[in-house]
Protein backbone atom coordinates (compact mmCIF):
# COMPACT_ATOMS: atom_id res chain seq x y z
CA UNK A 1 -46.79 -170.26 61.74
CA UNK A 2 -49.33 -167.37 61.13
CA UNK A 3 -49.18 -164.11 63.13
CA UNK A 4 -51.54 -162.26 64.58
CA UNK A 5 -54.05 -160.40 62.33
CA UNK A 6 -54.28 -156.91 61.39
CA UNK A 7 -56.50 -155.09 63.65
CA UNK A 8 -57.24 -151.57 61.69
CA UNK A 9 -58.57 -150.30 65.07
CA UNK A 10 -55.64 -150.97 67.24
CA UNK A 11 -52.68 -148.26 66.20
CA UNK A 12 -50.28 -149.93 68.81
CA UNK A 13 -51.36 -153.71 67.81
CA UNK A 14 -48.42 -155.90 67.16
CA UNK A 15 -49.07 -156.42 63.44
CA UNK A 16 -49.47 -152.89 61.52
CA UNK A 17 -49.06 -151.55 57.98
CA UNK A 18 -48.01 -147.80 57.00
CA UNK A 19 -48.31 -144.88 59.12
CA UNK A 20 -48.96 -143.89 62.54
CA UNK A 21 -52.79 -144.15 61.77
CA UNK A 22 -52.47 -147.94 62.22
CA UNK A 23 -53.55 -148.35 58.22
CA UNK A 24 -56.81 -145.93 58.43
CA UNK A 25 -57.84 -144.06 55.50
CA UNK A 26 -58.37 -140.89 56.92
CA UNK A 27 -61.45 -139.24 55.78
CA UNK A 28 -62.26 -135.43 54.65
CA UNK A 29 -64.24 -133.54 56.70
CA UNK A 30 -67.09 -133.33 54.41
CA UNK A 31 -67.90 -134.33 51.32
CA UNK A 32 -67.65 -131.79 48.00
CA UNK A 33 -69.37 -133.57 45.73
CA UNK A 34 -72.86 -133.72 44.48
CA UNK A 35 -75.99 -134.47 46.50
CA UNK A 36 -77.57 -137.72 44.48
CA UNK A 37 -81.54 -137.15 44.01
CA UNK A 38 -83.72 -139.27 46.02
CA UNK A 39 -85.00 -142.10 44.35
CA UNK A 40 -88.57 -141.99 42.48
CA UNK A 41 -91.17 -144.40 44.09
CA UNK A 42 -92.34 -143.09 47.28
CA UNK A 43 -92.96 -139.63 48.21
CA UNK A 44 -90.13 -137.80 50.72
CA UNK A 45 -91.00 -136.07 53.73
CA UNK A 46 -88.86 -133.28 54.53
CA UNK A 47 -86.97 -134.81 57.66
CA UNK A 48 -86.38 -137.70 55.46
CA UNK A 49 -85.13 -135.59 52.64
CA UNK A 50 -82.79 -133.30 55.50
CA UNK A 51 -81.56 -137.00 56.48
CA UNK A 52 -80.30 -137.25 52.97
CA UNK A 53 -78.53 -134.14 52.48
CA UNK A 54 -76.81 -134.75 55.81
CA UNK A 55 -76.14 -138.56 54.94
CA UNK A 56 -74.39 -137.71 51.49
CA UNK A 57 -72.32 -134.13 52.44
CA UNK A 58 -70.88 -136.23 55.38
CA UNK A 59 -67.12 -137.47 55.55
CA UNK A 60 -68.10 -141.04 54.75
CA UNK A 61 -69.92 -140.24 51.52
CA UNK A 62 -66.58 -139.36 50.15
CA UNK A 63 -66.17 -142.97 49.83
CA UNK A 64 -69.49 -143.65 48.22
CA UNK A 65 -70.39 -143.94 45.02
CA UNK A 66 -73.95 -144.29 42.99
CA UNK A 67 -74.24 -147.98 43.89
CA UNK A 68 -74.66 -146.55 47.45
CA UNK A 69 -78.12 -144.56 46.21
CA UNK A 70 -80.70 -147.11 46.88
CA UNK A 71 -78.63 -148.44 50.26
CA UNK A 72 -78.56 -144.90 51.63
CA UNK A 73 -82.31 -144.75 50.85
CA UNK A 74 -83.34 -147.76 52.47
CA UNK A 75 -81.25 -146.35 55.42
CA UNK A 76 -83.29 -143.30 55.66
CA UNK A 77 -86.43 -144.70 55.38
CA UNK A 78 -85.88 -147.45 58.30
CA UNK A 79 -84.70 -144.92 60.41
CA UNK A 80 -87.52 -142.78 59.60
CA UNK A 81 -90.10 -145.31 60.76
CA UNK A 82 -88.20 -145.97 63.51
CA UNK A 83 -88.21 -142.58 64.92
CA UNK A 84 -92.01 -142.47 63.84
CA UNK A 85 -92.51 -145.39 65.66
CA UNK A 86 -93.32 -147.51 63.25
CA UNK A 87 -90.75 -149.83 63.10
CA UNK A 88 -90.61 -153.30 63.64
CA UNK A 89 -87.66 -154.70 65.45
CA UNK A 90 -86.47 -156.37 61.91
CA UNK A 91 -86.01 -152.68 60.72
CA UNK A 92 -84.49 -151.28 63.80
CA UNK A 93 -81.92 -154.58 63.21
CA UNK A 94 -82.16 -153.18 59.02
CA UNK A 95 -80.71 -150.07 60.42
CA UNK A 96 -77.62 -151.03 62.29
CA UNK A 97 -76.40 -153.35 59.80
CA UNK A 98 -76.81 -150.79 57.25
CA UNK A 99 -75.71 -147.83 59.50
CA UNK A 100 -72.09 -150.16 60.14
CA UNK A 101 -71.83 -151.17 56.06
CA UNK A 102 -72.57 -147.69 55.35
CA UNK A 103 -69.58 -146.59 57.85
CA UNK A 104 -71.84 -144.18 60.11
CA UNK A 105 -70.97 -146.05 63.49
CA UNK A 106 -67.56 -146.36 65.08
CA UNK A 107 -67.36 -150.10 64.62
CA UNK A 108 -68.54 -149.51 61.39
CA UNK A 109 -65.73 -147.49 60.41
CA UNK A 110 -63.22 -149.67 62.14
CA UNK A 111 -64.34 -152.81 60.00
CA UNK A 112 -64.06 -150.28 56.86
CA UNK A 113 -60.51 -148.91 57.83
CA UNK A 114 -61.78 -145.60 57.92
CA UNK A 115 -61.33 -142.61 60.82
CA UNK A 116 -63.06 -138.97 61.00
CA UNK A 117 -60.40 -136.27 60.79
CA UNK A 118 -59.14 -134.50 63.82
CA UNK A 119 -62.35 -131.53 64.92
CA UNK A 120 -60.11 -128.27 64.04
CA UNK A 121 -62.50 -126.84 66.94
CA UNK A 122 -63.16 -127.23 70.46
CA UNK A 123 -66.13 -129.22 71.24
CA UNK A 124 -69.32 -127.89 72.04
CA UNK A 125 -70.42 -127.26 75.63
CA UNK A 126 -72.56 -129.21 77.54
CA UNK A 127 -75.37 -127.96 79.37
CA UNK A 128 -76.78 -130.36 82.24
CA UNK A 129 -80.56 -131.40 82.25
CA UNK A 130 -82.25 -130.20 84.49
CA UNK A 131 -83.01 -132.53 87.79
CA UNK A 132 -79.74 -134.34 86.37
């Protein structure tokens, strides 16, 4: 008789391997190592090019390697036409499924086995909108 199966995003599920972090790999708060260049082929706009600074000195880049280059690309450039509004809803759907493989969303990082470190600060404040 099987049990149940391991759930990396459930610390105080039943079935669990190693520490208190319910089997997550912890990940550093940034990322040390060198920026990859873009790829050649298209020319960059500067938002585009900020995206992939951000992308690749993020915790999650930690656990990417060159392979990740032309995934990370394609990221930025769907999410640049969407915010451009010039996406079709095929890259919009492009985008999530890359933005969970890539382990930039929360359910992303679940299916990866991955968690942000603790913030060593307090949160930012939040200032209402106004008429909100």
């Amino acid at each position: 008789m099987s049990g149940p199966m391991r759930n990396p995003g459930k610390p105080y599920s039943r079935h669990r391997s190693g520490g208190g972090t319910g089997g997550l790999l912890q990940l550093q708060a940034t990322c040390d190592l060198p920026v990859p260049d873009l790829p050649p082929g298209r020319e960059w706009s500067q938002p585009e090019e900020q995206m992939w600074e951000e992308l690749w000195t993020g915790p999650q880049a930690n656990q990417w390697d060159d392979s990740f280059i032309p995934v990370v690309a394609m990221f930025v450039t769907h999410c640049s036409n969407i915010l451009g509004g010039r996406a079709s809803a095929w890259m919009a759907q492009e985008a999530r499924h890359l933005s969970d493989r890539l382990g930039l969303t929360p359910q992303g990082m679940v299916a990866l086995g991955w968690e942000l470190p603790p913030q060593q600060q307090a949160p930012a404040s939040v200032t209402p909108l106004r008429g909100a």
